[in-house]
Protein backbone atom coordinates (compact mmCIF):
# COMPACT_ATOMS: atom_id res chain seq x y z
CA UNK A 1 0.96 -26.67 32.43
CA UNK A 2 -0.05 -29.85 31.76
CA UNK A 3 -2.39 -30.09 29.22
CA UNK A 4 -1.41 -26.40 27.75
CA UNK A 5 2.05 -26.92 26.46
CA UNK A 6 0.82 -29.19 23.89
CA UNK A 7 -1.56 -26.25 22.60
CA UNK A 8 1.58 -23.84 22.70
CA UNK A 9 4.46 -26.73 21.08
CA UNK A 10 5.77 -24.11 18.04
CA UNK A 11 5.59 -27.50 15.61
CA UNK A 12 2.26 -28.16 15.99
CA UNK A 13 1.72 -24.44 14.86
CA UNK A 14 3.91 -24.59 12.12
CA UNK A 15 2.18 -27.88 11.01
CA UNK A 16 -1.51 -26.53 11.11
CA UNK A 17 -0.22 -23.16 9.05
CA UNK A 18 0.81 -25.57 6.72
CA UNK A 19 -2.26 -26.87 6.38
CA UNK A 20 -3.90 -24.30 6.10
CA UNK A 21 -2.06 -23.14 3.32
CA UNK A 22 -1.95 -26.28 1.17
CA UNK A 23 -5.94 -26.05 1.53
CA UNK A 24 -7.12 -22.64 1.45
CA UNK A 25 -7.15 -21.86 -2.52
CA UNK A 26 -9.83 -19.63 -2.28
CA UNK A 27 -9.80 -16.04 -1.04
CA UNK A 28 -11.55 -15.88 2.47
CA UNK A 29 -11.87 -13.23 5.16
CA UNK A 30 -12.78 -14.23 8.58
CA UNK A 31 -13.32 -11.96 11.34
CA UNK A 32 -12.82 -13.30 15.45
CA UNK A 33 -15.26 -11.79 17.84
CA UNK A 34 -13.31 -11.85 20.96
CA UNK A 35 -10.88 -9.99 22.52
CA UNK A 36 -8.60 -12.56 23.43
CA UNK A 37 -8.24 -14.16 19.68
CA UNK A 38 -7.25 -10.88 18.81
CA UNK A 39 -4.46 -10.65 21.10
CA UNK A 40 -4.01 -14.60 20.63
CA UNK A 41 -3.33 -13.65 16.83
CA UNK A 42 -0.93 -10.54 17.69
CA UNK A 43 1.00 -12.07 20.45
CA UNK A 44 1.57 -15.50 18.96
CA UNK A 45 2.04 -14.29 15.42
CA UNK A 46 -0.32 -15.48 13.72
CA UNK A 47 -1.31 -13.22 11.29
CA UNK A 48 2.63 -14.14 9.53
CA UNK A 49 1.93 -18.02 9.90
CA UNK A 50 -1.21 -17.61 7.33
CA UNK A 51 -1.00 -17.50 3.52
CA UNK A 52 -2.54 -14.79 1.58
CA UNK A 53 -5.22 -15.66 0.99
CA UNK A 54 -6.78 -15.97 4.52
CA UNK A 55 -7.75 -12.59 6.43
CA UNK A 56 -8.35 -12.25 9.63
CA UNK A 57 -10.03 -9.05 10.90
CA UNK A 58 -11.44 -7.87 14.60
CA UNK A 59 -15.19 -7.93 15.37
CA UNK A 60 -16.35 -6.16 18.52
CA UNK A 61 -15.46 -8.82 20.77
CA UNK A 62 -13.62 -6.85 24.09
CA UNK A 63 -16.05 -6.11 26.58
CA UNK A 64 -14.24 -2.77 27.82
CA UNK A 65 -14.10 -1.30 24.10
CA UNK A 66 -17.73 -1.88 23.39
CA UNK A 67 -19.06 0.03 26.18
CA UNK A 68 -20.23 3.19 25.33
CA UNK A 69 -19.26 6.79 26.06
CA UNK A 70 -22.24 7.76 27.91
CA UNK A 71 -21.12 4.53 30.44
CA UNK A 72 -18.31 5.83 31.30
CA UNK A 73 -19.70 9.23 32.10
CA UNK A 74 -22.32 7.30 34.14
CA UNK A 75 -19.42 5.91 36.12
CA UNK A 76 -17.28 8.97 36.20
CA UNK A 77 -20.33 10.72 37.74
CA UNK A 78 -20.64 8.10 40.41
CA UNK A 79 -17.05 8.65 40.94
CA UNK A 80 -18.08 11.91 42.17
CA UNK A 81 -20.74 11.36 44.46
CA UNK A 82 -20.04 11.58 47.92
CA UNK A 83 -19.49 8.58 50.34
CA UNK A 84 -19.48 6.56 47.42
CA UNK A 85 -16.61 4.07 46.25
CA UNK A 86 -16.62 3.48 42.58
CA UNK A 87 -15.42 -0.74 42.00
CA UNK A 88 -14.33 -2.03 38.34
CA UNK A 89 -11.64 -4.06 36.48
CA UNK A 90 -8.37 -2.00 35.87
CA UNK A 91 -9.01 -1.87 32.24
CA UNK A 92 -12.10 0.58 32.73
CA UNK A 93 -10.05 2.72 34.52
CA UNK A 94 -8.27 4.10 32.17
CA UNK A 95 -10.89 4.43 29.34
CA UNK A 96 -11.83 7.73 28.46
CA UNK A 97 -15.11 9.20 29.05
CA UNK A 98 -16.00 12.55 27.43
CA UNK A 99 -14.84 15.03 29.43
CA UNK A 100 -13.02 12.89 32.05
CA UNK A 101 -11.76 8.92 33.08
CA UNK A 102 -11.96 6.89 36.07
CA UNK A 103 -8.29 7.59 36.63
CA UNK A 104 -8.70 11.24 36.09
CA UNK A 105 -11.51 11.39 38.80
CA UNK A 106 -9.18 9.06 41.37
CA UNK A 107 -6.26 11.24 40.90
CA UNK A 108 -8.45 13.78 42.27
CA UNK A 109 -9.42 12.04 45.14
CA UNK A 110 -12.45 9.95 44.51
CA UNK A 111 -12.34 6.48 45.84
CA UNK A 112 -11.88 4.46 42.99
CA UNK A 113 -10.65 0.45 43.37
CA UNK A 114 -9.58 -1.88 41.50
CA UNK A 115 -10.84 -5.55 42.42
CA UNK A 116 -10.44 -8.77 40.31
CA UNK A 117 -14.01 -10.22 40.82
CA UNK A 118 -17.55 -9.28 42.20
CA UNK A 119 -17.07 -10.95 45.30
CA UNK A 120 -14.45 -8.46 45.91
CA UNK A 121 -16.42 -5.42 46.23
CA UNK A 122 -19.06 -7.23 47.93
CA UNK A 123 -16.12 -7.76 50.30
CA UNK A 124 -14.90 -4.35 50.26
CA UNK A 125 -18.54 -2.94 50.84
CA UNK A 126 -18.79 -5.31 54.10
CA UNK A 127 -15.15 -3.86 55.34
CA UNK A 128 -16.37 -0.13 54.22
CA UNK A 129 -20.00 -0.10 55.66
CA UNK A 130 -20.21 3.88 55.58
CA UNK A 131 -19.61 3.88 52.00
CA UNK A 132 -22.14 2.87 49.10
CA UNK A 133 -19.78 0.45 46.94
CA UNK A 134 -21.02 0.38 43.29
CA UNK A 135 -19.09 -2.32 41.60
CA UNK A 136 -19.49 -1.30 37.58
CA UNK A 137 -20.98 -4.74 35.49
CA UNK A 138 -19.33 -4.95 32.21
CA UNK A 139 -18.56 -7.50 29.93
CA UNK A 140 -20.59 -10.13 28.24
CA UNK A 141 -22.35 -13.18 28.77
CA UNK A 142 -19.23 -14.49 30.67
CA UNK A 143 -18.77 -12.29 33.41
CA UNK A 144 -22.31 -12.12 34.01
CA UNK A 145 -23.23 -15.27 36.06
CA UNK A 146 -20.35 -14.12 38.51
CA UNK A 147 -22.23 -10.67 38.94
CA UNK A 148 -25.09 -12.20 39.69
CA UNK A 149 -23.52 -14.28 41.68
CA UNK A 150 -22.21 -10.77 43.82
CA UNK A 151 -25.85 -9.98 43.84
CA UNK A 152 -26.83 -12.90 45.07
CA UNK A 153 -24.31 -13.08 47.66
CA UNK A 154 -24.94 -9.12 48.51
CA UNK A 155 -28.39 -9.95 49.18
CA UNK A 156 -28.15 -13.73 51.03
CA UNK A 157 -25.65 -11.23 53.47
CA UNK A 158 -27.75 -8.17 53.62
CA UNK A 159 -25.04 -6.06 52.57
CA UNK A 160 -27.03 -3.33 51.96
CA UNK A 161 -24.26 -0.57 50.89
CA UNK A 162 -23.45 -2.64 47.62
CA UNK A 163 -25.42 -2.08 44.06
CA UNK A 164 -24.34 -2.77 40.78
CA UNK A 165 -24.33 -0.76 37.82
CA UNK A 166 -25.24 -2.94 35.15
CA UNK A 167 -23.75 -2.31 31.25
CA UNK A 168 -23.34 -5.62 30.64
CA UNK A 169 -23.44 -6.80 26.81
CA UNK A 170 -25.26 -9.74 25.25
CA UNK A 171 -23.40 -11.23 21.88
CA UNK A 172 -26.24 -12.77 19.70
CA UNK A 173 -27.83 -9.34 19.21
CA UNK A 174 -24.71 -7.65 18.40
CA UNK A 175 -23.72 -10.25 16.06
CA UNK A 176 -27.36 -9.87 14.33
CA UNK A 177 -26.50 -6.22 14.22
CA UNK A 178 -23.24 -6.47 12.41
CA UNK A 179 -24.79 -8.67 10.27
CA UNK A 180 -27.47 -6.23 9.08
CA UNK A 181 -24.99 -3.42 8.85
CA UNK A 182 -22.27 -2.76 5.65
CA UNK A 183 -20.97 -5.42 3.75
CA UNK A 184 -17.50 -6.34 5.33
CA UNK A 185 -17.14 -8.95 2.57
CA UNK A 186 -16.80 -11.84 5.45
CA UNK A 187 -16.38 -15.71 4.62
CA UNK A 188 -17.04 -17.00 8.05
CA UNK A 189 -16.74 -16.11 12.03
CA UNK A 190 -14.29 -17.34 14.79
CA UNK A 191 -16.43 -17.55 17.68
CA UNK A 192 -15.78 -17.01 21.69
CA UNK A 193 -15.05 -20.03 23.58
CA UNK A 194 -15.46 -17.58 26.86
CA UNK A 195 -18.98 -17.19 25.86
CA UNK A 196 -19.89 -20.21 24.11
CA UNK A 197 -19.21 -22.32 27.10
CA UNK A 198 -21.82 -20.15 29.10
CA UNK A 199 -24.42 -19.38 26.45
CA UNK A 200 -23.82 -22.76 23.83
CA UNK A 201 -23.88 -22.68 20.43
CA UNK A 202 -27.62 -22.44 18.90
CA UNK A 203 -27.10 -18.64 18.53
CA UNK A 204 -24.85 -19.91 15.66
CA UNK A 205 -26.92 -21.23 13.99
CA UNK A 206 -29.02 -18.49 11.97
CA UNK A 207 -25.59 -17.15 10.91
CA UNK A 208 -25.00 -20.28 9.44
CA UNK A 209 -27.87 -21.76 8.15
CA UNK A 210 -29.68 -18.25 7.25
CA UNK A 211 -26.32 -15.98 6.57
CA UNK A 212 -24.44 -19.19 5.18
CA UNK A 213 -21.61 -18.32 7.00
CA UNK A 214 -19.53 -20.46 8.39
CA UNK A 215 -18.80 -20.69 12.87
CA UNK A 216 -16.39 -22.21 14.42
CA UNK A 217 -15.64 -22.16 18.61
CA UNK A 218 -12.30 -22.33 19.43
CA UNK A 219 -9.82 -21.80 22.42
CA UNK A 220 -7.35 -19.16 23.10
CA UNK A 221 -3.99 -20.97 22.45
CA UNK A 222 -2.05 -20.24 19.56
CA UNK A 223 -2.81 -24.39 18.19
CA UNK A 224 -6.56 -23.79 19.04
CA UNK A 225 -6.98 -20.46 16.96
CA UNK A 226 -4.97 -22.17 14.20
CA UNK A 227 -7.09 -25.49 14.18
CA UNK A 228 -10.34 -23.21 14.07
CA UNK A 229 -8.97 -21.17 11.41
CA UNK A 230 -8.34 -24.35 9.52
CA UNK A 231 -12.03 -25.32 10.21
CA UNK A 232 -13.08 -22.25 8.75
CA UNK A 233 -11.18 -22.81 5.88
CA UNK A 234 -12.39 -26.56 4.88
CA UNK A 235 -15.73 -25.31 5.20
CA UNK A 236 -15.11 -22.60 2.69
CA UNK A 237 -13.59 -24.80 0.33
CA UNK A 238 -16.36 -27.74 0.95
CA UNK A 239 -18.77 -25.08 0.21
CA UNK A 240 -20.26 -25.87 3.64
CA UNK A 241 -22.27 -23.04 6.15
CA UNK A 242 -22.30 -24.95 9.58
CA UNK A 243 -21.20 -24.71 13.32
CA UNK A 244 -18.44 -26.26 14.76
CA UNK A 245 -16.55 -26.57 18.08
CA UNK A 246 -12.62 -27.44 18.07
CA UNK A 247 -13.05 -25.76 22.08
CA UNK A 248 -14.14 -29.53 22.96
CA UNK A 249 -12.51 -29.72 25.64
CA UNK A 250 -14.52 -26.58 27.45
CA UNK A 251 -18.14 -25.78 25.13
CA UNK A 252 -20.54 -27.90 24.85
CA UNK A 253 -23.46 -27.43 22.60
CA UNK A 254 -25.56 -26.50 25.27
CA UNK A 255 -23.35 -24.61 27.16
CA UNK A 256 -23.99 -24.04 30.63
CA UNK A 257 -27.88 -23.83 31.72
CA UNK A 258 -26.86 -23.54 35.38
CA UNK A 259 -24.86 -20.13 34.76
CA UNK A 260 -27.51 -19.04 32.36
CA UNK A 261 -30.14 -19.99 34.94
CA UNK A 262 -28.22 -17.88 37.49
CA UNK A 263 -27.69 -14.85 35.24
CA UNK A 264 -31.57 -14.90 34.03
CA UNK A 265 -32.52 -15.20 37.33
CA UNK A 266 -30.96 -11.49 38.38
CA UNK A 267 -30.76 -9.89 34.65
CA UNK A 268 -33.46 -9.14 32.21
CA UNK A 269 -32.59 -8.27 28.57
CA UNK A 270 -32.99 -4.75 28.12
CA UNK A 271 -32.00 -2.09 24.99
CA UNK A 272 -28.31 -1.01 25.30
CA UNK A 273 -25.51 1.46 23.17
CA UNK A 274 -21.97 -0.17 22.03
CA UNK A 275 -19.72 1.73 21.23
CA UNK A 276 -19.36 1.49 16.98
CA UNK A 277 -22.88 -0.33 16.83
CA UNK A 278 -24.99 2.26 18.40
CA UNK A 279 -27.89 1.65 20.26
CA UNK A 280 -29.05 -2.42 19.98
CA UNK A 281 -32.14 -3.70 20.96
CA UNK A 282 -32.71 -6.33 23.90
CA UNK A 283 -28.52 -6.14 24.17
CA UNK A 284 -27.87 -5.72 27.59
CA UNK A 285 -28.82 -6.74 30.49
CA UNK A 286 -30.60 -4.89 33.46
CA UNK A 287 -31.63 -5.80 37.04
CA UNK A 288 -34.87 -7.24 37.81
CA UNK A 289 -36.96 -4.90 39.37
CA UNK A 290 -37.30 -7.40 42.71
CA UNK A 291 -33.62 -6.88 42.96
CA UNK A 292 -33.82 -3.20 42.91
CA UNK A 293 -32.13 -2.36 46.16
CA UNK A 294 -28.74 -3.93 44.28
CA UNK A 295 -29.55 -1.99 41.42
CA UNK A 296 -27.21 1.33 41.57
CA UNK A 297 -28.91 3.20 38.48
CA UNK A 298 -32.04 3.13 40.48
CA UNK A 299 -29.78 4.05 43.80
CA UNK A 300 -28.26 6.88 42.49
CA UNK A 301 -29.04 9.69 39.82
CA UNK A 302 -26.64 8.29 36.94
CA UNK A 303 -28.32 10.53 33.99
CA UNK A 304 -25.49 12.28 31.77
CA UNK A 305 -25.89 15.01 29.11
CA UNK A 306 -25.49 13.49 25.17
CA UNK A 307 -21.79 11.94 25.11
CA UNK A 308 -18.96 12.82 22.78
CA UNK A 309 -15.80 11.24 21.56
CA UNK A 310 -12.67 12.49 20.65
CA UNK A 311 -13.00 13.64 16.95
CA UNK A 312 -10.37 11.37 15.44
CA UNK A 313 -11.04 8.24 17.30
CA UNK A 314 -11.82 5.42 15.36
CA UNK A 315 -12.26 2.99 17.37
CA UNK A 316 -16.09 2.62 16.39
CA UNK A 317 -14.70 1.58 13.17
CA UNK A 318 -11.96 -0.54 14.30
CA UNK A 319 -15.13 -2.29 16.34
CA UNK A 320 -17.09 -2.92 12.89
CA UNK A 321 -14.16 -4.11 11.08
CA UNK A 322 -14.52 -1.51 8.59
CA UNK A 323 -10.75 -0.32 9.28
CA UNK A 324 -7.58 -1.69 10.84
CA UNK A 325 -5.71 0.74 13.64
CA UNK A 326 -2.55 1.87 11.24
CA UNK A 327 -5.77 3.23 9.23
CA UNK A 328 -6.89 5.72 12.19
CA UNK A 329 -4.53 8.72 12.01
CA UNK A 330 -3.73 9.11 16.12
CA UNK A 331 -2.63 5.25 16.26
CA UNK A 332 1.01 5.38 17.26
CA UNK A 333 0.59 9.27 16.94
CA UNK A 334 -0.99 10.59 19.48
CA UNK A 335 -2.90 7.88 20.59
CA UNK A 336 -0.64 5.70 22.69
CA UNK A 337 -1.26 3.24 25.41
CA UNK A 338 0.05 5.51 28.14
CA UNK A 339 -2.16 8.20 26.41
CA UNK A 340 -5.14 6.77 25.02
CA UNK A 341 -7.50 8.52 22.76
CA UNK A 342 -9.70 5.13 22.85
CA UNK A 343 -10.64 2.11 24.59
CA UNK A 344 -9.46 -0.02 21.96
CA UNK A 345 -6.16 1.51 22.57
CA UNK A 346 -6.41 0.89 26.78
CA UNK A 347 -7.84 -2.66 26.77
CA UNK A 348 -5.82 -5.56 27.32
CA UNK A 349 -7.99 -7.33 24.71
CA UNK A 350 -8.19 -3.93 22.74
CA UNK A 351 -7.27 -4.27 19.05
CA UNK A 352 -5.30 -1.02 18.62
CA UNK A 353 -3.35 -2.08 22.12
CA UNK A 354 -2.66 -5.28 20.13
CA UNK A 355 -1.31 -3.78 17.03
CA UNK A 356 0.64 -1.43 19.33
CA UNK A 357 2.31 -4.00 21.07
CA UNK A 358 2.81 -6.73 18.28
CA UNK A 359 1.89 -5.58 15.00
CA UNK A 360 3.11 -1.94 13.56
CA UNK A 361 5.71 -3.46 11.76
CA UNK A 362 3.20 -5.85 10.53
């Protein structure tokens, strides 16, 4: 814990919400785009510790809420293809597609695991040689060195009954896209240190310089969030549009060019839907065609009729910012985390799961 407690000491909190206070006199409304700020923010509080007159709203910033219907119902119908096994983070699991889940289908029998990295289902497809293991790519610009990574490994082995179904997410274009959609009356962004320390900072800086709104990368601990809502603020007040790191002690401006080599080397950008954006141009990422053989949506027939959602979700909106979850009439309703409506309701990083759990008294 060295090293972590000092991020967590309750006083250091408490001093930085003062500070924040004593210098925010103008109104300003920041939104975080990740996941874990979000539940940073719940879990720890934070959202009490700041003075009126700083806002903080959710951006689409978890990976498992982003990805579309039609996805899932690419997944759900590999699910139910014989002799094959179906391999994805628990969160997917759960997330509803639009007629049926992952956990619907693996009630019913379909082989359907769990693993807690890439490797693993290259693993499991090396244990399991008579069945075609499709480990499901999701997330963003993090996770997707260690797929390619699996696909490198996969192929270095010749473990030829492992693919990969790619709906992995890429953040710049997304951010470009809530940019040039309604006005969500935003002073400035919190930005992912996950990402950042992969990808660097220079897609900052047209929001910034072009936008004039202010970025700041910061950590995941309840002193980091605080110091890089602080940042946010003093550039506000200073009148100042620029990016800034308080994550020094993981990003670097650069980021890191031997993960991006890796991930370039296996993925291409190609167009992709998000769930609340729509379709995106040049958002995702898709296997290069000399790496076809690992590629499952060239394996296996993945097409799916048009999706749908349940009628009342809002979790599109939620994903935009245009709406908090106590808006959407199923939160704490119907929509529950044991009976989820919406992603943003089964993702750990989900910001309806995090009101659930910390905020509906909020």
């Amino acid at each position: 814990m060295k090293h972590v407690n000092e991020y967590r000491d309750p006083e250091v909190a408490r001093e930085l919400a003062a500070r924040i206070a004593d210098q925010s006199r103008t109104p300003a409304r920041f939104m975080e785009l990740c996941g874990t700020h979000t539940m940073a923010l719940a879990r720890h509080g934070l959202h009490q510790m700041l003075p009126g007159t700083v806002e903080m709203i959710s951006g689409p910033g978890c990976p498992v809420c982003v990805t579309a219907t039609e996805e899932i119902d690419r997944a759900v119908k590999l699910a139910r293809s014989e002799g094959v096994t179906v391999a994805t983070f628990g969160d997917l699991v759960r997330v509803p597609g639009s007629a049926s889940s992952l956990a619907v289908e693996r009630a019913g029998g379909a082989s359907v695991a769990v693993v807690y990295s890439p490797l693993d289902a290259v693993e499991l497809a090396k244990k399991e040689p008579e069945q075609q293991v499709v480990f499901l790519g999701i997330g963003f610009e993090t996770t997707a060195p260690t797929v390619a990574a699996a696909l490198m490994t996969a192929g270095s082995q010749s473990v030829e009954n492992f693919s990969v179904l790619s709906m992995h997410k890429l953040l710049p274009p997304a951010l470009a896209a809530l940019l040039d959609g309604p006005d969500l009356g935003l002073d400035g962004f919190l930005c992912p240190g996950h990402v950042t320390t992969v990808i660097g900072t220079s897609c900052y800086e047209p929001v910034a310089s072009q936008h004039g709104f202010p970025c700041v990368v910061t950590g995941f601990e309840p002193a980091d969030v605080l110091a890089g809502i602080l940042m946010l603020v003093q550039q506000v007040e200073q009148g100042r549009s620029q990016v800034e790191i308080q994550y020094t002690r993981a990003v670097r401006p650069e980021g890191n060019p031997q993960a991006v080599a890796l991930m370039e080397r296996y993925f291409k950008p190609c167009d992709a839907p998000w769930r609340g954006l729509g379709p995106i141009p040049l958002s995702g990422l898709a296997i290069r065609e000399e790496f076809a053989h690992l590629d499952a949506s060239r394996r296996f027939d993945t097409e799916v009729p048009p999706a749908t959602d349940h009628p009342g979700c809002k979790c599109g909106d939620v994903l935009r910012g245009l709406m908090r979850p106590p808006e959407c009439s199923l939160f704490d309703t119907v929509c529950t985390p044991t009976a989820p409506l919406g992603p943003c309701m089964v993702s750990a990083e989900g910001t309806c799961a995090a009101w659930y759990k910390y905020r509906r008294e909020a």
